[in-house]
N, C-alpha and C. Protein backbone atom coordinates (compact mmCIF):
# COMPACT_ATOMS: atom_id res chain seq x y z
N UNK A 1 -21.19 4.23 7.62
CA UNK A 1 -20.63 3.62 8.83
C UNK A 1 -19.63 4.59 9.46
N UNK A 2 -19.69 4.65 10.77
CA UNK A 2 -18.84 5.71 11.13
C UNK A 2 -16.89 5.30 11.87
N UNK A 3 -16.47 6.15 11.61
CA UNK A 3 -15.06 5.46 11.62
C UNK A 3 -14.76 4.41 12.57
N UNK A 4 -14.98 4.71 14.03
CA UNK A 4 -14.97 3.90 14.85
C UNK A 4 -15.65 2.44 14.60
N UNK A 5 -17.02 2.30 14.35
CA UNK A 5 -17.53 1.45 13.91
C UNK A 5 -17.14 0.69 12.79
N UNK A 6 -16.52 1.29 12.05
CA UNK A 6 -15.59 0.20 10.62
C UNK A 6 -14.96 -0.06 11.08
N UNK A 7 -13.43 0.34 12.01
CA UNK A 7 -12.06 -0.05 12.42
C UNK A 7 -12.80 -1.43 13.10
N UNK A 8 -13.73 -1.35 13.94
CA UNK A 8 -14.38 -2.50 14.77
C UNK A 8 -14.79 -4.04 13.96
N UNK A 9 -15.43 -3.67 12.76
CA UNK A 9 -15.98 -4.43 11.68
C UNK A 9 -14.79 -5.55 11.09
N UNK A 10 -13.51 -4.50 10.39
CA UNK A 10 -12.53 -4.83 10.16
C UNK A 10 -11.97 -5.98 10.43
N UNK A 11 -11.76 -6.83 10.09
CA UNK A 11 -10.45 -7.58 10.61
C UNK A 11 -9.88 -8.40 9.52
N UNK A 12 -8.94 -8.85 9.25
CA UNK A 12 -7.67 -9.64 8.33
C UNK A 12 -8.89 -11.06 8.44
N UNK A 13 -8.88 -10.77 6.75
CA UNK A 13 -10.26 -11.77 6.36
C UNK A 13 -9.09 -12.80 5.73
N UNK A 14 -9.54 -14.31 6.26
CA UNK A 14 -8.58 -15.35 5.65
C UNK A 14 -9.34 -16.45 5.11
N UNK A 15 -10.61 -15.65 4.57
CA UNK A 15 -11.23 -16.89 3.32
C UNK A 15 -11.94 -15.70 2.67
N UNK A 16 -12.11 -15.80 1.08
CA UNK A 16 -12.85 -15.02 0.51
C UNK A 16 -14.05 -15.26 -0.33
N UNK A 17 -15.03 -14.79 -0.73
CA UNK A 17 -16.45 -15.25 -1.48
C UNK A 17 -15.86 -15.25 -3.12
N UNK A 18 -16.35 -15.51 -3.65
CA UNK A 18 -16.03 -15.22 -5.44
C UNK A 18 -16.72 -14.33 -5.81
N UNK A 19 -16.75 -13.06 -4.86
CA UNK A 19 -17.72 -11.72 -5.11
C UNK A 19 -17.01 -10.74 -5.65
N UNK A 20 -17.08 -10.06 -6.74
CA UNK A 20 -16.01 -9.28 -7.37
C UNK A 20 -16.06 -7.73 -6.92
N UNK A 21 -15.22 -6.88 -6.83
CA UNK A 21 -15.47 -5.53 -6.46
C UNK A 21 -16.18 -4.95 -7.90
N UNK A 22 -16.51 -3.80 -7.59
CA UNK A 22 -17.31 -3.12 -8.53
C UNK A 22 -15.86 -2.04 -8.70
N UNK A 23 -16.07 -1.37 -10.48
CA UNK A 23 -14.92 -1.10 -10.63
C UNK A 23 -14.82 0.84 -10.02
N UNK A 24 -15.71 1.40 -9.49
CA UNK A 24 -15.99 2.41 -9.33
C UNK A 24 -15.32 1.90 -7.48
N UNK A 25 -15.38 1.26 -6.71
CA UNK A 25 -15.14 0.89 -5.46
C UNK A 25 -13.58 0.61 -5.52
N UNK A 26 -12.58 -0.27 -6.58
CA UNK A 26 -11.89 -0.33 -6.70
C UNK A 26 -10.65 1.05 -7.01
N UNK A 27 -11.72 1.69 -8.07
CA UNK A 27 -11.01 3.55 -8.40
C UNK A 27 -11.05 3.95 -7.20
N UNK A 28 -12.09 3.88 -6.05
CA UNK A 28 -11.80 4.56 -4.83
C UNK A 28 -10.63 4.09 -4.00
N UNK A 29 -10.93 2.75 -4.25
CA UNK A 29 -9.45 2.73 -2.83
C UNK A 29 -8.22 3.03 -3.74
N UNK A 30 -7.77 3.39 -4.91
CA UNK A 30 -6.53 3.42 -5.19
C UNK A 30 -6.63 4.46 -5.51
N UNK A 31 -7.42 5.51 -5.41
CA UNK A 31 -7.16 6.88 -5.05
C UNK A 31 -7.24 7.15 -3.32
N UNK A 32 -7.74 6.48 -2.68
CA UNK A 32 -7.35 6.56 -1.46
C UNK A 32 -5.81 6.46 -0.88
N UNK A 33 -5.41 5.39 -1.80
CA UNK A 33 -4.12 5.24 -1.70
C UNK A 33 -3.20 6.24 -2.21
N UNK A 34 -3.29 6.72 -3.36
CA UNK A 34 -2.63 7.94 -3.67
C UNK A 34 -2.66 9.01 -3.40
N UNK A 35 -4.01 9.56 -2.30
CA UNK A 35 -3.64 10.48 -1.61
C UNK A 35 -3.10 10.56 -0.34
N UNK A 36 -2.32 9.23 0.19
CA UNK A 36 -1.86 9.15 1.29
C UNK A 36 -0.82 10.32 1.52
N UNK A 37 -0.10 10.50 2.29
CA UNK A 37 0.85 11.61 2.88
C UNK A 37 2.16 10.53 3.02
N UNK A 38 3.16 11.37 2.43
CA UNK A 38 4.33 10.89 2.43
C UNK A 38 5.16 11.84 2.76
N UNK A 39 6.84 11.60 2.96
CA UNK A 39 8.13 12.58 3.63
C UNK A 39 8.13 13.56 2.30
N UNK A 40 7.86 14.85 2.30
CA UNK A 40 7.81 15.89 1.30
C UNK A 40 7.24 15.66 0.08
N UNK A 41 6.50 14.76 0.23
CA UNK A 41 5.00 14.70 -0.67
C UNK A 41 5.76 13.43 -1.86
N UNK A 42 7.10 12.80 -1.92
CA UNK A 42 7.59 12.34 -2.64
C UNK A 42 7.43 11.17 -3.43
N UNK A 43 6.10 10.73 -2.36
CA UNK A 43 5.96 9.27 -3.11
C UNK A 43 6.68 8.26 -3.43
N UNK A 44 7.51 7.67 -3.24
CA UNK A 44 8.55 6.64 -3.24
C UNK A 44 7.82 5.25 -3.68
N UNK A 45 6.49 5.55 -4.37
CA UNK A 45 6.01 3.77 -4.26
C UNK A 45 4.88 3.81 -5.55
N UNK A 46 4.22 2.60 -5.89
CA UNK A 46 3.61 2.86 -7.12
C UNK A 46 2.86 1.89 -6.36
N UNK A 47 1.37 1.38 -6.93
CA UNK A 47 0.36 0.74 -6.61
C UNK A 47 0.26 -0.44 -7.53
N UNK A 48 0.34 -1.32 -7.84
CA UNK A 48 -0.19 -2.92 -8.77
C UNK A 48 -1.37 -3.10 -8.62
N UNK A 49 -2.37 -2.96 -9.06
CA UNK A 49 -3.50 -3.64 -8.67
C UNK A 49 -3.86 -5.00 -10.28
N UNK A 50 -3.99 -6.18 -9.34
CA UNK A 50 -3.72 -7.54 -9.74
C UNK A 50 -5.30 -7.75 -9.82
N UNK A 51 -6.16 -7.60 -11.11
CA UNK A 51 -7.60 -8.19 -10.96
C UNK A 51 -7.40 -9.83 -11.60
N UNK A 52 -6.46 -10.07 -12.45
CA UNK A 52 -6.70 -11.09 -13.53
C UNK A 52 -6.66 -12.52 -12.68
N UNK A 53 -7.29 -13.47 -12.70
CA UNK A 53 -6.99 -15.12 -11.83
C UNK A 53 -5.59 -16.00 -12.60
N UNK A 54 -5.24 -15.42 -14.01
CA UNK A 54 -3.93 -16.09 -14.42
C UNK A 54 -2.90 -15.45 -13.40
N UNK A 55 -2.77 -14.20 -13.62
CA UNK A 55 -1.80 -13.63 -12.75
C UNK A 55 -1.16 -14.00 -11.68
N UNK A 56 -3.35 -14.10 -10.69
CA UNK A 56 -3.16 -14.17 -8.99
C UNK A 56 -2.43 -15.97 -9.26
N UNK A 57 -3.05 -16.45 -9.64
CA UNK A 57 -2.09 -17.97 -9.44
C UNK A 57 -0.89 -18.31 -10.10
N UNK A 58 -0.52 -17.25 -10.75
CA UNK A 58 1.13 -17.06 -11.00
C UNK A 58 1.79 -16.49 -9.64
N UNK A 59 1.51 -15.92 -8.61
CA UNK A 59 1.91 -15.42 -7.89
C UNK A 59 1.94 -16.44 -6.56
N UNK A 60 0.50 -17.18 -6.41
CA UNK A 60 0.21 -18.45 -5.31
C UNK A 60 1.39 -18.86 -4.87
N UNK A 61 1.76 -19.58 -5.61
CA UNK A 61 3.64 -20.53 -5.14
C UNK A 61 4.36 -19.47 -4.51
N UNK A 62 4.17 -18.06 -4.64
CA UNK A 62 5.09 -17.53 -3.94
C UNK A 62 4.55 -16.86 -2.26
N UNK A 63 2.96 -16.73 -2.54
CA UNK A 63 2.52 -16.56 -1.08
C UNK A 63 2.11 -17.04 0.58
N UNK A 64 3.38 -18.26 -0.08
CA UNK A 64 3.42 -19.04 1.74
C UNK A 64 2.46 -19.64 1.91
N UNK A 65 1.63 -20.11 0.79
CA UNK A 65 0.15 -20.99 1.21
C UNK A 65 -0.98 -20.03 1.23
N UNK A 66 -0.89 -19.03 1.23
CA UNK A 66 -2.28 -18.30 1.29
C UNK A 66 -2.81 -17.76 0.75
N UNK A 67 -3.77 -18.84 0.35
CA UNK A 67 -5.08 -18.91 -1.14
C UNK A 67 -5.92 -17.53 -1.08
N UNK A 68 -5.95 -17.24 0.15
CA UNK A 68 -5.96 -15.27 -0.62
C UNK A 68 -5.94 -14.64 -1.33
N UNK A 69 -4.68 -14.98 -2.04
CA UNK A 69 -3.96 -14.40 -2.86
C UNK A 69 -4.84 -14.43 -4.69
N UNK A 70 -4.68 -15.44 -4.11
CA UNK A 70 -5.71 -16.44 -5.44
C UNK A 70 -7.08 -16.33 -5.49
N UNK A 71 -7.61 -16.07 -4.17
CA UNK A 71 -9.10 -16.38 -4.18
C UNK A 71 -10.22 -14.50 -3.95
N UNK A 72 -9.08 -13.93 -3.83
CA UNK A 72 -9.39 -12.43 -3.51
C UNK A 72 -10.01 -11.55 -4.55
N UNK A 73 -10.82 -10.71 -4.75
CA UNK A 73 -11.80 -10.19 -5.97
C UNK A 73 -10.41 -9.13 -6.36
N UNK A 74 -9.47 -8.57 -5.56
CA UNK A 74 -8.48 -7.85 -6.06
C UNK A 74 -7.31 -7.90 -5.17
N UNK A 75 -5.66 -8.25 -6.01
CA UNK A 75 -5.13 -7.67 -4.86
C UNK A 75 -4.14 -6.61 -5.34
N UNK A 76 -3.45 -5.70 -3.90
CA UNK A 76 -3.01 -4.82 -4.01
C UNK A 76 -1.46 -4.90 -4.18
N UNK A 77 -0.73 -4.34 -5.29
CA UNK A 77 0.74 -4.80 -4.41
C UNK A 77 1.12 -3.32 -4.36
N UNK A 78 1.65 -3.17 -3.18
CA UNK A 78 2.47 -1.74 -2.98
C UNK A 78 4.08 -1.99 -3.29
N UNK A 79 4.33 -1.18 -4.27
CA UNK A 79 6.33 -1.28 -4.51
C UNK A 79 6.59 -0.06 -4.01
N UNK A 80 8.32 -0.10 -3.81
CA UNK A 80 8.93 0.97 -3.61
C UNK A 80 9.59 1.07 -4.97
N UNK A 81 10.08 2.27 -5.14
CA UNK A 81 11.65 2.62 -6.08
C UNK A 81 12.72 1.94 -5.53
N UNK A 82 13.17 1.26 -6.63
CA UNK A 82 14.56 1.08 -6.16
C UNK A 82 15.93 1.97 -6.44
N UNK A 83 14.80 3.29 -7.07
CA UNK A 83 16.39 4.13 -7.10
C UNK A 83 15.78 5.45 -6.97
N UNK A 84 16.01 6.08 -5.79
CA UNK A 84 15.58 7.30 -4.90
C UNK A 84 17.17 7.81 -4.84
N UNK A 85 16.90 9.07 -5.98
CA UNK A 85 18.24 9.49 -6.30
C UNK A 85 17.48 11.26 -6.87
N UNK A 86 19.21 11.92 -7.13
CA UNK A 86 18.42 13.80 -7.44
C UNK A 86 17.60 13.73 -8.36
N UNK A 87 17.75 12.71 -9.65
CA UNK A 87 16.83 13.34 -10.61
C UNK A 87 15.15 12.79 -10.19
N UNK A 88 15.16 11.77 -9.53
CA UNK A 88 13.56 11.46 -8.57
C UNK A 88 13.29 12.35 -7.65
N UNK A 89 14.20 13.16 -7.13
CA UNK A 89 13.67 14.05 -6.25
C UNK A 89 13.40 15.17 -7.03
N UNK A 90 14.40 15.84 -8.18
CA UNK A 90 14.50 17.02 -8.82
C UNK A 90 12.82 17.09 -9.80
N UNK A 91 12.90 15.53 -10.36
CA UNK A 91 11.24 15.49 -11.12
C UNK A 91 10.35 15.72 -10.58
N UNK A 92 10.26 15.24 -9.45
CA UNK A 92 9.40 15.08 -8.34
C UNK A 92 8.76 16.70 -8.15
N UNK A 93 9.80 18.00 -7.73
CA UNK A 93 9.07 19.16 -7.77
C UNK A 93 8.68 19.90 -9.22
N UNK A 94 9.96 19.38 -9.51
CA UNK A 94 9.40 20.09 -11.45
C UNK A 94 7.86 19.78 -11.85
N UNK A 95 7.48 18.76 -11.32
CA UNK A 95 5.71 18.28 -11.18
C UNK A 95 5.09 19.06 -10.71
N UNK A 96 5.58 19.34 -9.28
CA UNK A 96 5.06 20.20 -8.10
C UNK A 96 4.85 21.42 -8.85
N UNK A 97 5.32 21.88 -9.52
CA UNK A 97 5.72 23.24 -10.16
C UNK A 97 4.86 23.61 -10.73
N UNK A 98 4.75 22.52 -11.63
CA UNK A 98 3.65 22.54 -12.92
C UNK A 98 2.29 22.22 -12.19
N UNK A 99 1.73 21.50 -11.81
CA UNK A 99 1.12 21.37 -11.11
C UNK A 99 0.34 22.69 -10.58
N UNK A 100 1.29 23.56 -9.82
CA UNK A 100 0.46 24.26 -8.97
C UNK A 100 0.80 25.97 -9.56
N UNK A 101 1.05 25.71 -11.10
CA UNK A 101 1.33 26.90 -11.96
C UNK A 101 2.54 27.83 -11.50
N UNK A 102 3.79 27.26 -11.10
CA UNK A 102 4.83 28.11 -10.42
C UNK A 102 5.84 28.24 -11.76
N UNK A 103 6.77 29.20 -11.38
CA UNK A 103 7.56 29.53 -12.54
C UNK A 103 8.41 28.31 -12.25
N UNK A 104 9.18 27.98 -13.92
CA UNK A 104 10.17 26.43 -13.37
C UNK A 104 11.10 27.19 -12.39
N UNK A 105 11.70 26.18 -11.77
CA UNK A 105 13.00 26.69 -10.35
C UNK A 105 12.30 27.45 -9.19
N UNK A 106 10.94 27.79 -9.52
CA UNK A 106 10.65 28.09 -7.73
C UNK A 106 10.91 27.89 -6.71
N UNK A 107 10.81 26.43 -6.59
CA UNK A 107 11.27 25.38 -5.69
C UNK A 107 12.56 25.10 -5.55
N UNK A 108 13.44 25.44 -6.36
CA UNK A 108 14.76 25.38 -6.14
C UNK A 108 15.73 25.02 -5.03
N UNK A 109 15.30 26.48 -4.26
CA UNK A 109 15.86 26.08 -3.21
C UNK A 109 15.61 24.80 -1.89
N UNK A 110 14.11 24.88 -1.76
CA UNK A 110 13.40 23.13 -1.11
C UNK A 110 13.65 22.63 -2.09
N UNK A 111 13.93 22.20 -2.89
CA UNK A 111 14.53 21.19 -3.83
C UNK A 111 16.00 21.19 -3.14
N UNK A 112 16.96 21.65 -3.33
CA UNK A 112 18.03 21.27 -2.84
C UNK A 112 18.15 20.65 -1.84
N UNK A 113 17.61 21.48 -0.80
CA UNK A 113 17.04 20.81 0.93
C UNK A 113 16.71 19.79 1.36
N UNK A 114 15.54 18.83 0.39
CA UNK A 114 15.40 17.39 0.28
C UNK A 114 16.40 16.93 0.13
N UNK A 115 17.49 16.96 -0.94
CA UNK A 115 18.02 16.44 -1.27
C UNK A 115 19.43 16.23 -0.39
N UNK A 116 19.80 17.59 0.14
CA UNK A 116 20.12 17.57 1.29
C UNK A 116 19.96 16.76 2.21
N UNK A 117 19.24 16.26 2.51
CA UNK A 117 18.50 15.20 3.41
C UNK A 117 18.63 14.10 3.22
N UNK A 118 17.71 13.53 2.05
CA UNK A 118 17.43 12.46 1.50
C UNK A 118 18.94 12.30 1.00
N UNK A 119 19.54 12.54 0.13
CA UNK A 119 20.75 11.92 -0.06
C UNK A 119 22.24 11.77 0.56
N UNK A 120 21.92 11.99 1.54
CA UNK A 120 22.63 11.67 3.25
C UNK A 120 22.76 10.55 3.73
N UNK A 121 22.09 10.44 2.88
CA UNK A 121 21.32 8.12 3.33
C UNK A 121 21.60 7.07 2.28
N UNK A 122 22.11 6.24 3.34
CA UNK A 122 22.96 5.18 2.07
C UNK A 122 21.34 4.51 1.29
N UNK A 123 21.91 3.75 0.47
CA UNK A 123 20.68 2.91 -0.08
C UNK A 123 20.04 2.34 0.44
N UNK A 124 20.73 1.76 1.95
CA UNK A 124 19.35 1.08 2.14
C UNK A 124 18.75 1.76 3.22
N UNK A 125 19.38 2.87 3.89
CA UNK A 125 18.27 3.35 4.52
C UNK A 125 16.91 3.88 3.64
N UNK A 126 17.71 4.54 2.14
CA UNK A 126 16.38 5.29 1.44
C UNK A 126 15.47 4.04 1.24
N UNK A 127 16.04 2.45 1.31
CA UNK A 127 14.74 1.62 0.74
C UNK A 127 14.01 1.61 1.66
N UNK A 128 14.76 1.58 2.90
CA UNK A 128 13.42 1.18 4.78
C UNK A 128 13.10 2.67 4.92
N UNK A 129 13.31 3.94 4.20
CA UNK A 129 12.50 5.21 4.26
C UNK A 129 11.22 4.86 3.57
N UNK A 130 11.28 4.26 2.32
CA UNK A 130 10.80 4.30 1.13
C UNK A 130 9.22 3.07 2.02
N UNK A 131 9.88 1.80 2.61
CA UNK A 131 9.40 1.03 2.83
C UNK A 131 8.04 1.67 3.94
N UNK A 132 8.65 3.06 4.65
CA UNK A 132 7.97 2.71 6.17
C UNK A 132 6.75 4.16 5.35
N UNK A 133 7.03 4.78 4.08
CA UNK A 133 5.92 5.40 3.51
C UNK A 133 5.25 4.66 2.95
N UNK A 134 5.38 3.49 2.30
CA UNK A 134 4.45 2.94 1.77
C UNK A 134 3.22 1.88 2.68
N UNK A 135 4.20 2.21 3.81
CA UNK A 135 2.89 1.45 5.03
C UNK A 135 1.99 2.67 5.72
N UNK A 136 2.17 3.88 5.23
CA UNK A 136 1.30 5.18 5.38
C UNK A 136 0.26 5.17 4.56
N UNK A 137 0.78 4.79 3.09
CA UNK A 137 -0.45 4.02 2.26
C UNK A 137 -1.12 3.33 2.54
N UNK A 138 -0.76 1.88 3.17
CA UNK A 138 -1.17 1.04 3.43
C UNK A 138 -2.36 1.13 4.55
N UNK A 139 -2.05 1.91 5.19
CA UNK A 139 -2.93 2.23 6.70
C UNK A 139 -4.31 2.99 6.05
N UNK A 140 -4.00 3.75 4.91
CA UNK A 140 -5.60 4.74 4.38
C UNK A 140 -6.11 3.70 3.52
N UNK A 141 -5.55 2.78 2.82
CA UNK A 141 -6.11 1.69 2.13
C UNK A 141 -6.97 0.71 2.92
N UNK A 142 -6.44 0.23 3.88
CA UNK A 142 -7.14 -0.53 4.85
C UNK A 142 -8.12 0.53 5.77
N UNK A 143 -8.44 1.73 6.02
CA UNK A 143 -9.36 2.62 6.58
C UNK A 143 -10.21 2.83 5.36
N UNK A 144 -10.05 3.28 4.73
CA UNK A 144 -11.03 3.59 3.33
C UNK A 144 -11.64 2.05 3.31
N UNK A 145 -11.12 1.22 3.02
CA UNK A 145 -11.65 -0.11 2.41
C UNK A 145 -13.14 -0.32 3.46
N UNK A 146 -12.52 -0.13 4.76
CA UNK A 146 -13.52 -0.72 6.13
C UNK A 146 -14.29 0.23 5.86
N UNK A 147 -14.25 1.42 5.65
CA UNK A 147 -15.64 2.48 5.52
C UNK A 147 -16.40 2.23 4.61
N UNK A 148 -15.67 1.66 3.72
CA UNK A 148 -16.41 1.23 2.30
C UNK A 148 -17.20 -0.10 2.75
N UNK A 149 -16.95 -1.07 3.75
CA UNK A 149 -17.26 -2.73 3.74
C UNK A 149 -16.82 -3.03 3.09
N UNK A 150 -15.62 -2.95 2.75
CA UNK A 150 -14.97 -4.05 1.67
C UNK A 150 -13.43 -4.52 2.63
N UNK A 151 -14.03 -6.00 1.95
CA UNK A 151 -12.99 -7.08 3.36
C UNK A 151 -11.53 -6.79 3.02
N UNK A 152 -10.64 -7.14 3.13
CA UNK A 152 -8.93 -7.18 3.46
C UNK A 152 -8.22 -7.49 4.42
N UNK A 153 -7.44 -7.88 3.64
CA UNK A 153 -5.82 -8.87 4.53
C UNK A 153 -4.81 -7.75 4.19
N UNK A 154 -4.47 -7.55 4.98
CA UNK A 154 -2.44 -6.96 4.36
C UNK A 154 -1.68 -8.28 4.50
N UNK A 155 -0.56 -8.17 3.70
CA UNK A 155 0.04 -9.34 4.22
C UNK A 155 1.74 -8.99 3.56
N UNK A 156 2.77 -8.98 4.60
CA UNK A 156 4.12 -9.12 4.20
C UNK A 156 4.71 -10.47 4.14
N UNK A 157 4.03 -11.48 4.62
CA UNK A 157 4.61 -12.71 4.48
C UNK A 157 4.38 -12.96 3.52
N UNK A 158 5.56 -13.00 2.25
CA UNK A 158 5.68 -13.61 0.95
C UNK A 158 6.85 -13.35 0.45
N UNK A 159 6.96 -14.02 -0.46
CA UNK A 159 8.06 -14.22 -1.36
C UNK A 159 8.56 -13.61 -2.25
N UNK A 160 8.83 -12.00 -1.76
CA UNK A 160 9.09 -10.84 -2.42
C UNK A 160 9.95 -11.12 -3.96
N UNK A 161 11.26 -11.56 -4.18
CA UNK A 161 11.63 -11.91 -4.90
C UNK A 161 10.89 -13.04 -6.29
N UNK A 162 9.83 -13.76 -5.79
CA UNK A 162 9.19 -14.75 -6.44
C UNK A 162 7.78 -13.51 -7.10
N UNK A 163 7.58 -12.44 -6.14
CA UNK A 163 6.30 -11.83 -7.07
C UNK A 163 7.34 -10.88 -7.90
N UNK A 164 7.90 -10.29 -7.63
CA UNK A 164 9.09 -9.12 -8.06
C UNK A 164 9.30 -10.15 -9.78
N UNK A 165 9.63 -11.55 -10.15
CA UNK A 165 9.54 -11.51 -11.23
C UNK A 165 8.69 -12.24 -11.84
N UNK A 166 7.39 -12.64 -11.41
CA UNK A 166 6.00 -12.48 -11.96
C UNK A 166 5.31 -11.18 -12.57
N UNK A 167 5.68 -10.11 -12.00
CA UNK A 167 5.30 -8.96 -11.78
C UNK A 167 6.55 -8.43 -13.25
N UNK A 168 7.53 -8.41 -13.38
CA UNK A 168 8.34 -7.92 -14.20
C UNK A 168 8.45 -6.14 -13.15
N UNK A 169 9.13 -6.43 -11.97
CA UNK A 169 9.04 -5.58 -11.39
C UNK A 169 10.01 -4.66 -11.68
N UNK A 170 11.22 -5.53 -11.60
CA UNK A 170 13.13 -5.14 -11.72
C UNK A 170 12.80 -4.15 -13.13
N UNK A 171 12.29 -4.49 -13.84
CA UNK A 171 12.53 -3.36 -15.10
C UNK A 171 12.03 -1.86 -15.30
N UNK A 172 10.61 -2.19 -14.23
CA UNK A 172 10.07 -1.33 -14.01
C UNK A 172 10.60 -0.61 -12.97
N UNK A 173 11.75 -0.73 -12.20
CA UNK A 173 11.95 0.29 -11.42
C UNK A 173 11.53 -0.16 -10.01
N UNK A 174 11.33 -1.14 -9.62
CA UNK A 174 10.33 -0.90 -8.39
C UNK A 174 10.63 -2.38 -7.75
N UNK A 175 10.35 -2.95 -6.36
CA UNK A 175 10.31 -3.97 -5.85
C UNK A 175 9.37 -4.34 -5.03
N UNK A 176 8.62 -5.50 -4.50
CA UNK A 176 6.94 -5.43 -3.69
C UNK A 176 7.50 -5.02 -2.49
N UNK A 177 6.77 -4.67 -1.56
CA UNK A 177 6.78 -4.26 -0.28
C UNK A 177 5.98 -5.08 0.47
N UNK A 178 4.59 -4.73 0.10
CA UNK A 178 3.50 -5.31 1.07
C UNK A 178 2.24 -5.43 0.32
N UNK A 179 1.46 -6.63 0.61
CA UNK A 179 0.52 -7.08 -0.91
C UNK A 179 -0.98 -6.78 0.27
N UNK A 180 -2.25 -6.59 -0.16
CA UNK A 180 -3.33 -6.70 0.16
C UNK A 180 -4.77 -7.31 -0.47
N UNK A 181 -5.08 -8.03 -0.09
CA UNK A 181 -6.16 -8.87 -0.51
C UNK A 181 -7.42 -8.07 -0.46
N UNK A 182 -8.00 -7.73 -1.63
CA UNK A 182 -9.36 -7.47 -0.97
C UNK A 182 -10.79 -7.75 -1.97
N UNK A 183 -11.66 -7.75 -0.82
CA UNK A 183 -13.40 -8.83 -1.94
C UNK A 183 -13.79 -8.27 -0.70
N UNK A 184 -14.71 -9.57 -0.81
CA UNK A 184 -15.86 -9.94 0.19
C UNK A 184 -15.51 -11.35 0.93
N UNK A 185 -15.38 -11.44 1.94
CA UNK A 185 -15.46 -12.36 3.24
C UNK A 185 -16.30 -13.66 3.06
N UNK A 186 -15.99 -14.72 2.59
CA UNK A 186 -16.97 -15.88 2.63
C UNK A 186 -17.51 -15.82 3.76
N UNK A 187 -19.12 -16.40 3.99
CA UNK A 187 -19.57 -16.82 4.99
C UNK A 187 -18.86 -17.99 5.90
N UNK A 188 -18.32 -19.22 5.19
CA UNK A 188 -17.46 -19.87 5.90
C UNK A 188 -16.88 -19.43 6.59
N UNK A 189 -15.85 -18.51 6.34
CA UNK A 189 -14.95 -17.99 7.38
C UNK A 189 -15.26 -17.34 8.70
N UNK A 190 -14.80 -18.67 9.57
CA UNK A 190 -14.88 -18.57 11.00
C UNK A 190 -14.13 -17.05 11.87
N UNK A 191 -13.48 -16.88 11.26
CA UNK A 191 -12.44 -15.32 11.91
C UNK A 191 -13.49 -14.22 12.05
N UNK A 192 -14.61 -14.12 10.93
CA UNK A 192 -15.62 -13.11 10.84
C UNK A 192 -15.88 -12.84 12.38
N UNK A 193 -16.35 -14.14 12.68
CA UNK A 193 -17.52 -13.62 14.33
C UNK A 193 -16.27 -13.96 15.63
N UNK A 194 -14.91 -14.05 15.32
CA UNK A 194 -14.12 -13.63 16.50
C UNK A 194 -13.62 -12.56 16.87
N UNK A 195 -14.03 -12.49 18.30
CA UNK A 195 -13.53 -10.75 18.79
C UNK A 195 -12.78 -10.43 18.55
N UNK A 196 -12.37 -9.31 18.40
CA UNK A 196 -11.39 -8.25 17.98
C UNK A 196 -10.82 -8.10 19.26
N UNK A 197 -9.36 -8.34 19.43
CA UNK A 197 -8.36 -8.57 20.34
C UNK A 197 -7.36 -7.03 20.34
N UNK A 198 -7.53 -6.56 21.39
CA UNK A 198 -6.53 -5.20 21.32
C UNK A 198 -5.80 -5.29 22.71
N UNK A 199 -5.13 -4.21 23.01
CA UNK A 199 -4.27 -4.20 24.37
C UNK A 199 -5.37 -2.92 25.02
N UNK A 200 -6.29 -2.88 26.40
CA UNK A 200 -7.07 -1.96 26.56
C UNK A 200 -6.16 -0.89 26.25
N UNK A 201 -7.40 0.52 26.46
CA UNK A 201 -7.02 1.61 26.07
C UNK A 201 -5.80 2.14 27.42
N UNK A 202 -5.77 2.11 28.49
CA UNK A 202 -5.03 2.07 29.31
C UNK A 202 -3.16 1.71 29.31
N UNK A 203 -3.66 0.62 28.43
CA UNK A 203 -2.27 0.48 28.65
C UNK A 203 -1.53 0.83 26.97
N UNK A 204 -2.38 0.99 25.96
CA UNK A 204 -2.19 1.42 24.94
C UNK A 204 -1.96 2.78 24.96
N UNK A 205 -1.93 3.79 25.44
CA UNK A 205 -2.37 5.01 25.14
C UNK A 205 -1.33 5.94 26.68
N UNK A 206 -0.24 6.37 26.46
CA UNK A 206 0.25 6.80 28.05
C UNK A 206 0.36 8.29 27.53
N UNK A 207 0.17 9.07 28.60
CA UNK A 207 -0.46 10.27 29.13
C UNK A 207 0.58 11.16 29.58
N UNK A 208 1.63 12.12 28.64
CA UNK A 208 2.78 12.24 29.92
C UNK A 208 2.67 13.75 29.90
């Protein structure tokens, strides 16, 4: 399917089939997700992926009513760090390093430089830094998925604090951001065959 033609296909599916992903489709989108592009490659976020039905309905009470959550062949939760500090940035290239066979301290000096940067910023700007990369994820997750035909919701309406300790998030370092539903589309669901609503290209798109 070609890109244009999936983005079209697409849309925020709000009933799902009891059709399960295949687990080779699932490895794809969460490597899709991990090769998203982030502010100096830093990654600030980790991926949950929620297959189990005890889980998803441990989580229900906290998603505002929407059996999505519950009824979805997988869902996604994207976290941030809650502590974007030198030694997350300093690990962060020591990886880089190794990684790409450099002597340790290559990076040294762009190592400082981030940090330079990045720690300029009180806490909560680094969490709404942290927050607005993990919706860079979010955007290749939902493009990969539609190329693939495989349905999805994003959804921030929920009860961050209520999945955060379902999840045993706080220990791990991390807090939800933004959750995604994804299967297959019941036939029931009426949303399937409604048009896709945009602002024309005209007034979307200015020319300067």
């Amino acid at each position: 399917m070609a890109i244009l033609e999936a983005l079209n296909w697409r849309y925020a599916v709000r009933e799902f089939s009891d059709t399960q992903l295949s687990e080779e489709t699932v490895a794809e989108l969460v490597e899709a997700a991990r090769l998203s592009p982030s502010a100096y490659g830093l990654q600030p976020y980790k991926l949950l992926v929620v297959k189990s039905p005890e889980v998803k309905n441990e989580l229900l009470p906290y998603a505002m009513g929407q059996t999505k959550v519950r009824d979805c062949s997988h869902l996604f939760i994207l976290t941030v760090n809650t502590t974007i500090d030198a030694d997350f940035i300093e690990q962060h290239f020591a990886h880089v390093e190794r990684e790409r066979g450099l002597e340790v301290g290559a990076l040294a000096g762009f190592t400082q430089h981030v940090k330079d940067v990045m720690l300029s910023m009180s806490a909560e700007q680094l969490q709404q830094w942290a927050e607005n990369q993990v919706h860079i994820a979010l955007g290749n997750l939902l493009t990969t998925a539609a190329l693939k035909q495989v349905d999805a919701c994003p959804m921030a309406g929920f009860e961050n604090q209520g999945f955060d300790e379902v999840l045993g998030l706080a220990e791990l370092g991390l807090r939800s951001a933004v959750i995604c539903a994804l299967g297959e589309r019941a036939e029931t669901d009426v949303s399937s065959a409604e048009r896709k609503v945009r602002l024309p290209v005209n007034d979307f798109s200015l020319e300067i």
